[in-house]
Protein backbone atom coordinates (compact mmCIF):
# COMPACT_ATOMS: atom_id res chain seq x y z
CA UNK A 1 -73.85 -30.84 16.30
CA UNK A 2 -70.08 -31.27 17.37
CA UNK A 3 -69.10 -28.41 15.12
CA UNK A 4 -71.91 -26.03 16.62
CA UNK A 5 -70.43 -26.88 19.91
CA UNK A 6 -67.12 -25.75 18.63
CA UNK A 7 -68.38 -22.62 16.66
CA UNK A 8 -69.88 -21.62 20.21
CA UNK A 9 -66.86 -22.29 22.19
CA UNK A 10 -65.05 -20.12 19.48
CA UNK A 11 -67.14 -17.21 19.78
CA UNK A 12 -67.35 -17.43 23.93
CA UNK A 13 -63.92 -17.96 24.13
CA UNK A 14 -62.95 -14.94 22.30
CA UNK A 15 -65.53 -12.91 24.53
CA UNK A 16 -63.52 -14.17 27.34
CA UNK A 17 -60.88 -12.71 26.34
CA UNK A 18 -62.20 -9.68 25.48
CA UNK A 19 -64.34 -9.63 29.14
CA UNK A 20 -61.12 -10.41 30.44
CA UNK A 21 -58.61 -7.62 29.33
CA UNK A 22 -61.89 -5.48 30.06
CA UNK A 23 -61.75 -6.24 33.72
CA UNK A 24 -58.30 -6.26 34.27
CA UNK A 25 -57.20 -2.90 32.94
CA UNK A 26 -60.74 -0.76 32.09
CA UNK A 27 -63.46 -1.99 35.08
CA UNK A 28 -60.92 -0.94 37.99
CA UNK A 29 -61.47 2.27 37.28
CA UNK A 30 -65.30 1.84 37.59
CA UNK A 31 -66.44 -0.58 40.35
CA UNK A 32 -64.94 -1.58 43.91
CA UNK A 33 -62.57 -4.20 43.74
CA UNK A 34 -64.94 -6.64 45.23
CA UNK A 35 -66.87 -6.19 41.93
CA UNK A 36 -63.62 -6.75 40.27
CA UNK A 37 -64.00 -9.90 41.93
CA UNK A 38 -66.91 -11.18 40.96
CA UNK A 39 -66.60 -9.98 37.26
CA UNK A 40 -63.52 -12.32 37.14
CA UNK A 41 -65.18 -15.02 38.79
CA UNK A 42 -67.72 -14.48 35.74
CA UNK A 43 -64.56 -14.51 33.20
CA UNK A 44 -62.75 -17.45 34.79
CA UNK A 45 -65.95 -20.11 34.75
CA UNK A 46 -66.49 -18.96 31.35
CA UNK A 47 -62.95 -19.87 30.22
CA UNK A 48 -63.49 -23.51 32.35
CA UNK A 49 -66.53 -24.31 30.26
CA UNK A 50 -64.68 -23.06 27.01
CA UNK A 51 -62.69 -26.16 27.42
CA UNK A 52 -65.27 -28.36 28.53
CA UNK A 53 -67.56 -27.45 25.22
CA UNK A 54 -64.38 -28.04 23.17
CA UNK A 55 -63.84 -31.32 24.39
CA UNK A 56 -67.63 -32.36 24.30
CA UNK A 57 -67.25 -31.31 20.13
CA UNK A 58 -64.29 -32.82 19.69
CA UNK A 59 -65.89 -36.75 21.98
CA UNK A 60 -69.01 -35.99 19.78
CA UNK A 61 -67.33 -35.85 16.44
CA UNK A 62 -65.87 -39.29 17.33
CA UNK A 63 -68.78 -41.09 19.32
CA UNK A 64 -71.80 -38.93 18.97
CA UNK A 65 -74.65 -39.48 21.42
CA UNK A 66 -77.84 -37.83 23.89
CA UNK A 67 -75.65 -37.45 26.80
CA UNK A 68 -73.08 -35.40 24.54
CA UNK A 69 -75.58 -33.18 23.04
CA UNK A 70 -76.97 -32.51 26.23
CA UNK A 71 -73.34 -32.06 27.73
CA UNK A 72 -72.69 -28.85 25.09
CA UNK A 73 -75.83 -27.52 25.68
CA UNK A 74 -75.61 -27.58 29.23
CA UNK A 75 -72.30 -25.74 28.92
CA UNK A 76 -73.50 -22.83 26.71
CA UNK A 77 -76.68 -21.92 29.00
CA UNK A 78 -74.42 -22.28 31.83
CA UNK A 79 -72.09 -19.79 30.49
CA UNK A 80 -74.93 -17.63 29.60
CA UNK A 81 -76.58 -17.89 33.21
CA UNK A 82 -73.73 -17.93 35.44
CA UNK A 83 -71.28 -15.62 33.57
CA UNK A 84 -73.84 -13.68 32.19
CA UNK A 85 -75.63 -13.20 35.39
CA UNK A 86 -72.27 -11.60 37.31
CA UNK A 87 -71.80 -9.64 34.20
CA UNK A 88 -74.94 -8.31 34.61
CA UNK A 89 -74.53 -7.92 38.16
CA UNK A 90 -70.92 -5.97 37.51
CA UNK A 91 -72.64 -3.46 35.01
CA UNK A 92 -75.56 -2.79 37.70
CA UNK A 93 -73.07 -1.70 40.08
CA UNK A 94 -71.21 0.65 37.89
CA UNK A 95 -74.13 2.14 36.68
CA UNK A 96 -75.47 2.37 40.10
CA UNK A 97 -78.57 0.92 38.95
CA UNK A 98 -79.90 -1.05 41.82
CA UNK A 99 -83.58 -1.66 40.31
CA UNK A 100 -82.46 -5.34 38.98
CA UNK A 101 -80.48 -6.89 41.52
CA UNK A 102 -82.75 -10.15 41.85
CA UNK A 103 -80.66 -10.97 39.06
CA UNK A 104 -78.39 -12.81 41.14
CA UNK A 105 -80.88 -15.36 41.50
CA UNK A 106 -80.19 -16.32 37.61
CA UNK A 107 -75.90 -17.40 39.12
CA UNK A 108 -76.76 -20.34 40.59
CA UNK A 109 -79.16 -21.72 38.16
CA UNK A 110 -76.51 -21.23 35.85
CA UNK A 111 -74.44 -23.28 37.96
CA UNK A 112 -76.76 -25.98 37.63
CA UNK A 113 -76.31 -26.27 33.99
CA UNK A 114 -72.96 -26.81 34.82
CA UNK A 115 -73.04 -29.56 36.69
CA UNK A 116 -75.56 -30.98 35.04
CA UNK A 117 -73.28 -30.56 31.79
CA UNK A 118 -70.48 -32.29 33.31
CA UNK A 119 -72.97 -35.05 34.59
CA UNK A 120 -74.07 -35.26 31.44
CA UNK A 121 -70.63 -35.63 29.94
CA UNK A 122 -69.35 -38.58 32.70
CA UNK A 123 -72.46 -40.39 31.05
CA UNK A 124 -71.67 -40.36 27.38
CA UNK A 125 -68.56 -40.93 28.28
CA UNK A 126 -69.29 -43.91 30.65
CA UNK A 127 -71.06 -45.00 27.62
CA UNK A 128 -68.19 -45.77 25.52
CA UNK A 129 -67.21 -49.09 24.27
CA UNK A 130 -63.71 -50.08 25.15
């Protein structure tokens, strides 16, 4: 499981970067800046929960367990919600497509995944022996 968690946080963290550049120097020329805005926001919790997956891989290799497992998976459907969500949102506006914008609904659910992941995380680690 710990290297799945790392094979995912390889592949989302490249996209970040990719998403990234994209919004710095490409999507400026497409959307308002307050757009701009909330593409990064997309970009920059991605990036956060990069980090977090790579750590829960890296505690799982060591001292597998539930909580860890649920930790990663947390993280990646949290990435997909939240980030994907204001991507989604971003490419709506630019295409001036305004039949989908319930889709901003899907954000904070992804933001529950996050927490939960990182709930989820403080319990395998508080699960540790000494």
């Amino acid at each position: 499981m710990h290297k799945s968690f790392l094979v995912w946080a390889a592949v989302l963290g490249a996209l970040a970067v990719i998403l990234g550049a994209f919004g710095a120097h490409k999507l400026k020329e497409l959307v308002p800046p307050e757009t701009v805005s909330t593409f990064q926001t997309g970009v920059t919790y991605q990036f956060y929960h990069v980090f977090a997956l790579i750590a829960t891989g890296i505690l799982f290799a060591h001292l597998p367990g539930s909580q860890l497992v649920w930790a990663g998976r947390c993280f990646i459907i949290g990435i997909i919600l939240f980030s994907g969500s204001l991507y989604a949102l971003t490419l709506l506006k630019a295409t001036g497509n305004v039949g989908l914008r319930g889709i901003g609904i899907v954000t904070p659910i992804g933001g529950v995944f996050f927490i939960a992941g990182w709930i989820s995380l403080l319990a395998g680690i508080l699960k540790l022996k000494a």
